[in-house]
PDB file of N, CA and C in Angstrom:
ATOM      1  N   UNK A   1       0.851  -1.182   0.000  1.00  0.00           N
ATOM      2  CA  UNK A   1       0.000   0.000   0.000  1.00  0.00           C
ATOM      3  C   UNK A   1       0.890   1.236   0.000  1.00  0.00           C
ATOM      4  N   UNK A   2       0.726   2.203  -0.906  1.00  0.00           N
ATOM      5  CA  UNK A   2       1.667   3.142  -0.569  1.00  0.00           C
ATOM      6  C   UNK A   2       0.358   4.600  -0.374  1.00  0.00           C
ATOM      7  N   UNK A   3       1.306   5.203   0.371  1.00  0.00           N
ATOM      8  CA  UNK A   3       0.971   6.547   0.692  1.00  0.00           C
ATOM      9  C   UNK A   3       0.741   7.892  -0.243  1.00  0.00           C
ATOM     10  N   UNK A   4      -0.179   8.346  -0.598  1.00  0.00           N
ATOM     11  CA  UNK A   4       0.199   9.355  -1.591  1.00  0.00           C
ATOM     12  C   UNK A   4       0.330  10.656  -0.322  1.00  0.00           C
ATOM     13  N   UNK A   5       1.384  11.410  -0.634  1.00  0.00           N
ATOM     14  CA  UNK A   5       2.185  12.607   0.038  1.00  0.00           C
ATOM     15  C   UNK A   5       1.424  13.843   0.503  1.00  0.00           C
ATOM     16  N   UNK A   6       0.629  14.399  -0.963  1.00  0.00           N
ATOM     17  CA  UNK A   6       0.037  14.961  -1.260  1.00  0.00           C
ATOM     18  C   UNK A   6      -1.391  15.017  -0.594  1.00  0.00           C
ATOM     19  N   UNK A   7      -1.813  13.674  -0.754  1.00  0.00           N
ATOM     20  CA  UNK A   7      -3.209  13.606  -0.183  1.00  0.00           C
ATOM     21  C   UNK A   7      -3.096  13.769   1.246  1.00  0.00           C
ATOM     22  N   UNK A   8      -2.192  13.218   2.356  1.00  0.00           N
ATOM     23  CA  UNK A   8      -1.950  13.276   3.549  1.00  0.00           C
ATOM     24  C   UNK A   8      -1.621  14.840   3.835  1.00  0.00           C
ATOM     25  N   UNK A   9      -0.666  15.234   3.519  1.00  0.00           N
ATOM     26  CA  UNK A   9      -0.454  16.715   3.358  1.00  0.00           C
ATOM     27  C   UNK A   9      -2.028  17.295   3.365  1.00  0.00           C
ATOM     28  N   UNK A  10      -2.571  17.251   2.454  1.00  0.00           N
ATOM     29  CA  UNK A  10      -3.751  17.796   2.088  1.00  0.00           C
ATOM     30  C   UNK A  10      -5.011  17.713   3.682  1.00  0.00           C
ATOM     31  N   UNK A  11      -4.905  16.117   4.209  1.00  0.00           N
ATOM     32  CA  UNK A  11      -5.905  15.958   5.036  1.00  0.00           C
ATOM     33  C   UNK A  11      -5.190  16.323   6.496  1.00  0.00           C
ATOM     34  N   UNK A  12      -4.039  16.815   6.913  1.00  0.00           N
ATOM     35  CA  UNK A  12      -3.324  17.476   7.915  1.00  0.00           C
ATOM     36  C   UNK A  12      -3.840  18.707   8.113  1.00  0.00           C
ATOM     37  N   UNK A  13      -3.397  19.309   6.880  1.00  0.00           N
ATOM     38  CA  UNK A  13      -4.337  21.071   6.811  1.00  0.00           C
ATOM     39  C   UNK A  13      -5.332  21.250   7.017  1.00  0.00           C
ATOM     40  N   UNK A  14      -6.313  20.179   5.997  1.00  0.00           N
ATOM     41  CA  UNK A  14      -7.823  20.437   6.434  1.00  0.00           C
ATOM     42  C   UNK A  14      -7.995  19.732   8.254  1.00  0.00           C
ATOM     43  N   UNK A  15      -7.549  19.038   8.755  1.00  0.00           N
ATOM     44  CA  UNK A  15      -7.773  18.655   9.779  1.00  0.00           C
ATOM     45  C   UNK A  15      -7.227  20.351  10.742  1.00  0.00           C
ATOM     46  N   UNK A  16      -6.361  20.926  10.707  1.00  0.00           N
ATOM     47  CA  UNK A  16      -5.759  22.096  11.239  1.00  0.00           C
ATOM     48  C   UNK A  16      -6.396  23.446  11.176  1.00  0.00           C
ATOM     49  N   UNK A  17      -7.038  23.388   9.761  1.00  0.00           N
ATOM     50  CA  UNK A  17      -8.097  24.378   9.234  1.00  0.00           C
ATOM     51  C   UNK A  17      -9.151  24.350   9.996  1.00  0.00           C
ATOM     52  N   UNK A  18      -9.807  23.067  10.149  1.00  0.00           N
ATOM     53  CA  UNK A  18     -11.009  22.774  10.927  1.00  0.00           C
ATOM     54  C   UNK A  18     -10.987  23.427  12.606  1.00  0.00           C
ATOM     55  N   UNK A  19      -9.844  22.784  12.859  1.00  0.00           N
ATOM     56  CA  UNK A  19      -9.584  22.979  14.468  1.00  0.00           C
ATOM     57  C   UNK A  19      -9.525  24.485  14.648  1.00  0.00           C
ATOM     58  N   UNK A  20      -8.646  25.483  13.760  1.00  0.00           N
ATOM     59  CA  UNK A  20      -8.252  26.437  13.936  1.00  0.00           C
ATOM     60  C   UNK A  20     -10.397  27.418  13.289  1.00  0.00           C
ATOM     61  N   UNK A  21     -11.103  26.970  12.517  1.00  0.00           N
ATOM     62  CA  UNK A  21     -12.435  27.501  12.494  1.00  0.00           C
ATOM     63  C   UNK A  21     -13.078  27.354  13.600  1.00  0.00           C
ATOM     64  N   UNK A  22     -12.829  26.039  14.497  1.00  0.00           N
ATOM     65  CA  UNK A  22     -13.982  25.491  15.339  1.00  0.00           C
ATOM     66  C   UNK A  22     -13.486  26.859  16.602  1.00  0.00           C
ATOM     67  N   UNK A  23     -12.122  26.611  16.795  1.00  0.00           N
ATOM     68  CA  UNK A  23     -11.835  27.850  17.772  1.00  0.00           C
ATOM     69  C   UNK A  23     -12.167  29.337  17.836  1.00  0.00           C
ATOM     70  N   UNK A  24     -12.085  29.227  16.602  1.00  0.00           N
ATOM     71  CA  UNK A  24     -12.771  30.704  16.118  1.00  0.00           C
ATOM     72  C   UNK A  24     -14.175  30.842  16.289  1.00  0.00           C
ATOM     73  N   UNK A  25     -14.905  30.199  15.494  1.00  0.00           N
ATOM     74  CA  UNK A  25     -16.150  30.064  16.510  1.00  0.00           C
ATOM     75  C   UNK A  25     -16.548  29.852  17.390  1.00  0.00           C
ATOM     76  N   UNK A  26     -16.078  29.104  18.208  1.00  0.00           N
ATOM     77  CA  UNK A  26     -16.244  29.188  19.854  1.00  0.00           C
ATOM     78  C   UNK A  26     -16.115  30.599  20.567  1.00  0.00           C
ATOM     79  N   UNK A  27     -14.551  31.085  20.233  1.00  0.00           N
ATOM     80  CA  UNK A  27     -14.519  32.494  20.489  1.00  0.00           C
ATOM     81  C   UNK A  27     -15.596  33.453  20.138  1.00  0.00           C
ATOM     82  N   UNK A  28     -16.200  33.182  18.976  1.00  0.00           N
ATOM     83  CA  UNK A  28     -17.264  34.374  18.339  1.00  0.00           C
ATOM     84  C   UNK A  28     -18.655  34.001  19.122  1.00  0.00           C
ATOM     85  N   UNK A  29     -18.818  32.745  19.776  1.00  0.00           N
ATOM     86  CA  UNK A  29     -20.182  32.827  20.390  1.00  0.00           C
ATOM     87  C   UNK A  29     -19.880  33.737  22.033  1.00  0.00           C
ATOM     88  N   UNK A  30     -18.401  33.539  22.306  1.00  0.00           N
ATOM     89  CA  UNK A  30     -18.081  34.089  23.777  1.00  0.00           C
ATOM     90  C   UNK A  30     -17.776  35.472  23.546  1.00  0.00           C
ATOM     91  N   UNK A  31     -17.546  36.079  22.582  1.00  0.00           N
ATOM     92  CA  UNK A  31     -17.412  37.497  22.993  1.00  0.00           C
ATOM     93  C   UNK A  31     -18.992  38.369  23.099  1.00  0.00           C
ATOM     94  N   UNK A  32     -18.823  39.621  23.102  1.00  0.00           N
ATOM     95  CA  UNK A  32     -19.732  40.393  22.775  1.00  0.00           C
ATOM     96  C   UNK A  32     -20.008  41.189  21.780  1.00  0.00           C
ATOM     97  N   UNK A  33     -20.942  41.128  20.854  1.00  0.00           N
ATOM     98  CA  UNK A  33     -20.337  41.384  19.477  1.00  0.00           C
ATOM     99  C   UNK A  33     -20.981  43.152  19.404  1.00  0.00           C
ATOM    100  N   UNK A  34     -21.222  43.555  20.426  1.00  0.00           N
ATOM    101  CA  UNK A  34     -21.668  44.846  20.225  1.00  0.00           C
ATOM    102  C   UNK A  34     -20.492  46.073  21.001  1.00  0.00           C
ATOM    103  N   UNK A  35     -19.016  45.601  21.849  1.00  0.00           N
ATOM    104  CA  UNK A  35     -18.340  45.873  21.940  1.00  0.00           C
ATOM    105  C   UNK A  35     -17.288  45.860  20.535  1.00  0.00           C
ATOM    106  N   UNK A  36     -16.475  47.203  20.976  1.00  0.00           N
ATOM    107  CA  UNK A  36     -15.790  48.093  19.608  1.00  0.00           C
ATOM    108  C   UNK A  36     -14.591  46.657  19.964  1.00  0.00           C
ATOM    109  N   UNK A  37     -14.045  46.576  20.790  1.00  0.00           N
ATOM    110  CA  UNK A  37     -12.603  45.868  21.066  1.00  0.00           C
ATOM    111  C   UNK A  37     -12.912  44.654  20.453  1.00  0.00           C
ATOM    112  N   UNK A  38     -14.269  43.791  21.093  1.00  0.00           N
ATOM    113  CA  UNK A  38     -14.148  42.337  21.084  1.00  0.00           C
ATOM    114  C   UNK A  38     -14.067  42.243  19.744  1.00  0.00           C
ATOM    115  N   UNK A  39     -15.373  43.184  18.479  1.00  0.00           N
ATOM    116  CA  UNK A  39     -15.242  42.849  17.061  1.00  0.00           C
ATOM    117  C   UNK A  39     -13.648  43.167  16.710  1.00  0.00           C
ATOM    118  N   UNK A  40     -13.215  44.024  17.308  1.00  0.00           N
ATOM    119  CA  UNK A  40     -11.646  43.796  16.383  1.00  0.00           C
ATOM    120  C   UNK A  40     -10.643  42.956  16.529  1.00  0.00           C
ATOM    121  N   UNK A  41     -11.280  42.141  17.753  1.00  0.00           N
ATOM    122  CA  UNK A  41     -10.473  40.812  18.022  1.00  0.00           C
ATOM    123  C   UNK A  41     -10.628  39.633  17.144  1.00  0.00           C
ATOM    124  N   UNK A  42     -12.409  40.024  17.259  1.00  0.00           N
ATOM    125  CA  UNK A  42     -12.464  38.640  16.096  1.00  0.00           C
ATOM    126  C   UNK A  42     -12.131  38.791  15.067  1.00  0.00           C
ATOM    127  N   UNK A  43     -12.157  40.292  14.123  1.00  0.00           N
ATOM    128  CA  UNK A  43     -11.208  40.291  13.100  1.00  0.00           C
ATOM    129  C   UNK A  43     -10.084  40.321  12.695  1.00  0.00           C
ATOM    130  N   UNK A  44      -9.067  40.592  14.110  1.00  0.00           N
ATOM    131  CA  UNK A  44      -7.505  39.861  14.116  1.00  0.00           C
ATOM    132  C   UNK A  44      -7.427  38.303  14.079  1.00  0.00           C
ATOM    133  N   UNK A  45      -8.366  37.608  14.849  1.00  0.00           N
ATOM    134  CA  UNK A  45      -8.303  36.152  14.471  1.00  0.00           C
ATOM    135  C   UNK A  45      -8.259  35.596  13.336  1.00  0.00           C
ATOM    136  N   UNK A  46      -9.646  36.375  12.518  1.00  0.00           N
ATOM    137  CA  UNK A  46      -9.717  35.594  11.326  1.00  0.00           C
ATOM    138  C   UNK A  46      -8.693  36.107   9.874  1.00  0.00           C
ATOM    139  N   UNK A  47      -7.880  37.284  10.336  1.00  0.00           N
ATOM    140  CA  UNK A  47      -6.779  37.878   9.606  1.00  0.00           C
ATOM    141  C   UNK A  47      -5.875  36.794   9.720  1.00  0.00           C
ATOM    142  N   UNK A  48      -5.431  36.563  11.368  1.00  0.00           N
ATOM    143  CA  UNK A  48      -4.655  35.193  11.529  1.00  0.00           C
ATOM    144  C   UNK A  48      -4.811  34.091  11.053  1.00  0.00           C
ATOM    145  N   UNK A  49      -6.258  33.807  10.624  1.00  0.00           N
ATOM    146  CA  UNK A  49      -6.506  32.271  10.354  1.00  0.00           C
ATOM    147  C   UNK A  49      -6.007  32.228   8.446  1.00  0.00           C
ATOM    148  N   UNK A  50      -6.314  33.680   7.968  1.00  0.00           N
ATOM    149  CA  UNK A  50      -6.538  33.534   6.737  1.00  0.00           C
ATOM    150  C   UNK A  50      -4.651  33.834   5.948  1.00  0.00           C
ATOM    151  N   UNK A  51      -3.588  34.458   7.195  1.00  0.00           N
ATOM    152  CA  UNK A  51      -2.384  34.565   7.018  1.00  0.00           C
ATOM    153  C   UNK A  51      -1.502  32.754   6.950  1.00  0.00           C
ATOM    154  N   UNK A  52      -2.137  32.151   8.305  1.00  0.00           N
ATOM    155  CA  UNK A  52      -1.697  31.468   8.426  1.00  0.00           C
ATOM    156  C   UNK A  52      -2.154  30.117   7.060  1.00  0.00           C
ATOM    157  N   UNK A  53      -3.167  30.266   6.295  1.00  0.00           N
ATOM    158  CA  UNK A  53      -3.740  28.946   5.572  1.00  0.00           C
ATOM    159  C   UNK A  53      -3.541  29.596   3.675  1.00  0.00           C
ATOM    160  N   UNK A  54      -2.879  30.473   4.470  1.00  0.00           N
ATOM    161  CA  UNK A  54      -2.546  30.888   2.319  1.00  0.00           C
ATOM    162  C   UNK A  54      -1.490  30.603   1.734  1.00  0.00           C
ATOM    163  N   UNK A  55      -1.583  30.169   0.578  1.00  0.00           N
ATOM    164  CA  UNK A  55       0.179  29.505  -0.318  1.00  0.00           C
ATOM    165  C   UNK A  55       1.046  30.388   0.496  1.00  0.00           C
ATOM    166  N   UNK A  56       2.444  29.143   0.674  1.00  0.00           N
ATOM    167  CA  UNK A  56       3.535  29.581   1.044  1.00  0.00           C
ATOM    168  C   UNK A  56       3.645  30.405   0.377  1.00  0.00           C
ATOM    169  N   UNK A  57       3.708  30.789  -0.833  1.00  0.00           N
ATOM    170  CA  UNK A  57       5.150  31.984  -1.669  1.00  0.00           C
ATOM    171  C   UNK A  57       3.461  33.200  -1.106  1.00  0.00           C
ATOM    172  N   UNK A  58       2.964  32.988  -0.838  1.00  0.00           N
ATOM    173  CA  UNK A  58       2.040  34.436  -0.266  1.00  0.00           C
ATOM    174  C   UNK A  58       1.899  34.339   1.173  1.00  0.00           C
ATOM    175  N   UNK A  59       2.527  33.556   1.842  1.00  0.00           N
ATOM    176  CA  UNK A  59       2.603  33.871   3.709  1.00  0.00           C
ATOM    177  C   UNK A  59       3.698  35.227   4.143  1.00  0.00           C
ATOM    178  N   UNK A  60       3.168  35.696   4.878  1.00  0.00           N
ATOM    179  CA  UNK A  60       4.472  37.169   5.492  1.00  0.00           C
ATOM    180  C   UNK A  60       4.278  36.529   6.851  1.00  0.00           C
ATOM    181  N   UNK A  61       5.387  36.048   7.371  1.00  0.00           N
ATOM    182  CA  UNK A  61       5.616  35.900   8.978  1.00  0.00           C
ATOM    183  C   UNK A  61       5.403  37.089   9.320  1.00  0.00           C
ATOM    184  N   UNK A  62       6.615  37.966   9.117  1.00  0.00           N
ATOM    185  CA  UNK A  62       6.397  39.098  10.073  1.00  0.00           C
ATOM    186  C   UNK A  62       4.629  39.763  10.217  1.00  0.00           C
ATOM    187  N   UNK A  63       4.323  39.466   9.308  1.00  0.00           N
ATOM    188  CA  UNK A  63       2.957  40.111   9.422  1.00  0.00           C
ATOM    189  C   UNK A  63       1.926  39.367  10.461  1.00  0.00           C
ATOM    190  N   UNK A  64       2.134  37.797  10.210  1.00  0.00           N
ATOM    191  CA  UNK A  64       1.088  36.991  11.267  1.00  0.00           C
ATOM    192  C   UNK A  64       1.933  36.926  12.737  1.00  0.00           C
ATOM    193  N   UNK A  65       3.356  37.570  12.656  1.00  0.00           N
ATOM    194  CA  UNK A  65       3.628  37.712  13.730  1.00  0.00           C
ATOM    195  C   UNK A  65       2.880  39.165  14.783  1.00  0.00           C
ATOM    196  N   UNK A  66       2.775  40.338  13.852  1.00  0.00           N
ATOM    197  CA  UNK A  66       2.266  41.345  14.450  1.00  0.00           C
ATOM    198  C   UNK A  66       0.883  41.167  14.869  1.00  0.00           C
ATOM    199  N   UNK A  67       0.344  40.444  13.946  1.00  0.00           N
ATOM    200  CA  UNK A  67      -1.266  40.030  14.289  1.00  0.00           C
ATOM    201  C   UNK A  67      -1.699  39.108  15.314  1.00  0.00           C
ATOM    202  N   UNK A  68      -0.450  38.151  15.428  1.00  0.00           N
ATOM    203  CA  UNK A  68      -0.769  36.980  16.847  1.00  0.00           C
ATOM    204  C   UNK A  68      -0.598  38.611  17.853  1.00  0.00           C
ATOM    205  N   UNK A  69       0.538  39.381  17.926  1.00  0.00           N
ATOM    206  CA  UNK A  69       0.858  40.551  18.794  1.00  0.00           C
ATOM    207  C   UNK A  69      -0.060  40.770  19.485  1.00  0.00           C
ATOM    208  N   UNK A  70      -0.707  41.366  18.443  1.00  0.00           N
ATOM    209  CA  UNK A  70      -2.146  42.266  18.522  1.00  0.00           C
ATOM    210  C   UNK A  70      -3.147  41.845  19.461  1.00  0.00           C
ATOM    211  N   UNK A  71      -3.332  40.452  18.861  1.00  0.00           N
ATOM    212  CA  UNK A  71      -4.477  39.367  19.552  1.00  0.00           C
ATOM    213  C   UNK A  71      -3.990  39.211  20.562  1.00  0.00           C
ATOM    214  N   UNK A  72      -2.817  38.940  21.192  1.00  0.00           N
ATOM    215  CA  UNK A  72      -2.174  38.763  22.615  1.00  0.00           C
ATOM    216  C   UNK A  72      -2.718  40.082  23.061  1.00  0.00           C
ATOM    217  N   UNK A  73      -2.225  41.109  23.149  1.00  0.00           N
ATOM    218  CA  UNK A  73      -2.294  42.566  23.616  1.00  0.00           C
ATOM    219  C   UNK A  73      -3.947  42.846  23.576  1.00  0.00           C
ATOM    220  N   UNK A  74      -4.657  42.523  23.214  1.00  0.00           N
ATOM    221  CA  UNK A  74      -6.424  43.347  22.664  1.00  0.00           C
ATOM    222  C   UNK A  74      -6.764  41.947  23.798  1.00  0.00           C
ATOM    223  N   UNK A  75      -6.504  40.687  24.028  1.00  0.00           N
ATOM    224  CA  UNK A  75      -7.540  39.622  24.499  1.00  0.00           C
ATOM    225  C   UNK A  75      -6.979  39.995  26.001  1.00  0.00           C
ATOM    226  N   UNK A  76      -5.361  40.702  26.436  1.00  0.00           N
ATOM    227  CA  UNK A  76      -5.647  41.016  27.659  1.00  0.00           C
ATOM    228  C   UNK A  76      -6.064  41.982  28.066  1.00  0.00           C
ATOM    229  N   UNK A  77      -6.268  42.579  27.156  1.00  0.00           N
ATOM    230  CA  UNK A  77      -7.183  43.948  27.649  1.00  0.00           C
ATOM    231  C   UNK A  77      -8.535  44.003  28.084  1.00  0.00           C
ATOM    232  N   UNK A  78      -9.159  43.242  27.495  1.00  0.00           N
ATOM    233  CA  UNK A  78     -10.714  42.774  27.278  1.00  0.00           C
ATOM    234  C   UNK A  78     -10.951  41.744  28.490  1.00  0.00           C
ATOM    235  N   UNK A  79     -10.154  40.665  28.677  1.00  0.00           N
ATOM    236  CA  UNK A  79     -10.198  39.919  29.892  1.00  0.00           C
ATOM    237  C   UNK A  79      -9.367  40.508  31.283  1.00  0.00           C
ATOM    238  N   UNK A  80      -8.961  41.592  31.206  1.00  0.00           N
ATOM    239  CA  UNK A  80      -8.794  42.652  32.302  1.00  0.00           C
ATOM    240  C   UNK A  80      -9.790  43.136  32.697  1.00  0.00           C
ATOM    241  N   UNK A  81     -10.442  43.673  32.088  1.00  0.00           N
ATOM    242  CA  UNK A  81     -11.664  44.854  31.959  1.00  0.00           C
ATOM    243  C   UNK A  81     -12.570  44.121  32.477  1.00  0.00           C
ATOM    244  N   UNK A  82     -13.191  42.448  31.901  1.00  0.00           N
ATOM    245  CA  UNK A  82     -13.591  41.870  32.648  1.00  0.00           C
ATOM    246  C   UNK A  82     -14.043  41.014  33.650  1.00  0.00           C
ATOM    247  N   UNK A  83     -12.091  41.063  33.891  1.00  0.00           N
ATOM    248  CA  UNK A  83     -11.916  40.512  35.270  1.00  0.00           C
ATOM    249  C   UNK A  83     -12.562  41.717  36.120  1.00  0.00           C
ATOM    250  N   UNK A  84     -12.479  42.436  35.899  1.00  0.00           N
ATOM    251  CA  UNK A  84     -11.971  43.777  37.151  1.00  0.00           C
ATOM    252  C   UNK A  84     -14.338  44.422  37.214  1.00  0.00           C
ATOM    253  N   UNK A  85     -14.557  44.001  36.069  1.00  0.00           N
ATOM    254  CA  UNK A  85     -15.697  43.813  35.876  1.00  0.00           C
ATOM    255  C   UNK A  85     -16.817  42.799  36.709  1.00  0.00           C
ATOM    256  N   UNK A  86     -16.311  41.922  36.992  1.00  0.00           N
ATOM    257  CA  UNK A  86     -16.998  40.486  37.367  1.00  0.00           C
ATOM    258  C   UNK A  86     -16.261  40.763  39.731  1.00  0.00           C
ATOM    259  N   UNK A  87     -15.175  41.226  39.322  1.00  0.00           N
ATOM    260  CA  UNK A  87     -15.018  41.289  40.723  1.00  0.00           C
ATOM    261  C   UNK A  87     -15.958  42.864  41.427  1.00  0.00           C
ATOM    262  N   UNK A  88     -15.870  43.417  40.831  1.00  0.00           N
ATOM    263  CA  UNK A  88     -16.993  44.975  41.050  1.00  0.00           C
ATOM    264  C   UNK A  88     -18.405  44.303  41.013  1.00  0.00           C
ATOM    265  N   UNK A  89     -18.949  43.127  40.468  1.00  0.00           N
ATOM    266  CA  UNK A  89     -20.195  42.941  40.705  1.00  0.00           C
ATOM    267  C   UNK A  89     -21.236  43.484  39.745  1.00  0.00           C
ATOM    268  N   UNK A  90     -20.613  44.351  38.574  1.00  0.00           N
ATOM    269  CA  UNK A  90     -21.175  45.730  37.578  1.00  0.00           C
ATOM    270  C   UNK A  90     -21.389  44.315  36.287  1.00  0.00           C
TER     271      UNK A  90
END
């Protein structure tokens, strides 16, 4: 039996693609979509999802590096706010 390369390759990504949508949607049912921050989070995610799943000769690291940045920096801001939110009782 041999392996075709290609096809495995192929069902890795889509298996990675999947995982990396399902997270994304999970996230999009937990935020609040009528806050200015949370929508620009979810649209750094899906900037990320769509940097990270495009032909190599069209990937920019540095770029999905600034955008993971971003998403680091904006998701602690937002889970500050409502930490500090949830302990006030507001």
């Amino acid at each position: 039996m041999f392996i075709n390369l290609n096809q495995a390759k192929e069902e890795v990504i889509l298996t990675k693609f999947e995982r990396a949508y399902l997270t994304e949607t999970k996230i999009n049912l937990l935020i609040n979509p009528r806050e200015k921050d949370h929508i620009q989070l979810t649209k750094l995610i899906r900037s990320a999802i769509e940097e990270i799943f495009k032909e190599k000769a069209e990937k920019d690291s540095k770029r999905l590096i600034e955008i993971r940045d971003s998403i680091i920096s904006l998701s602690q801001d937002i889970l500050k706010r409502e930490w500090e939110r949830v302990k006030t009782g507001k």
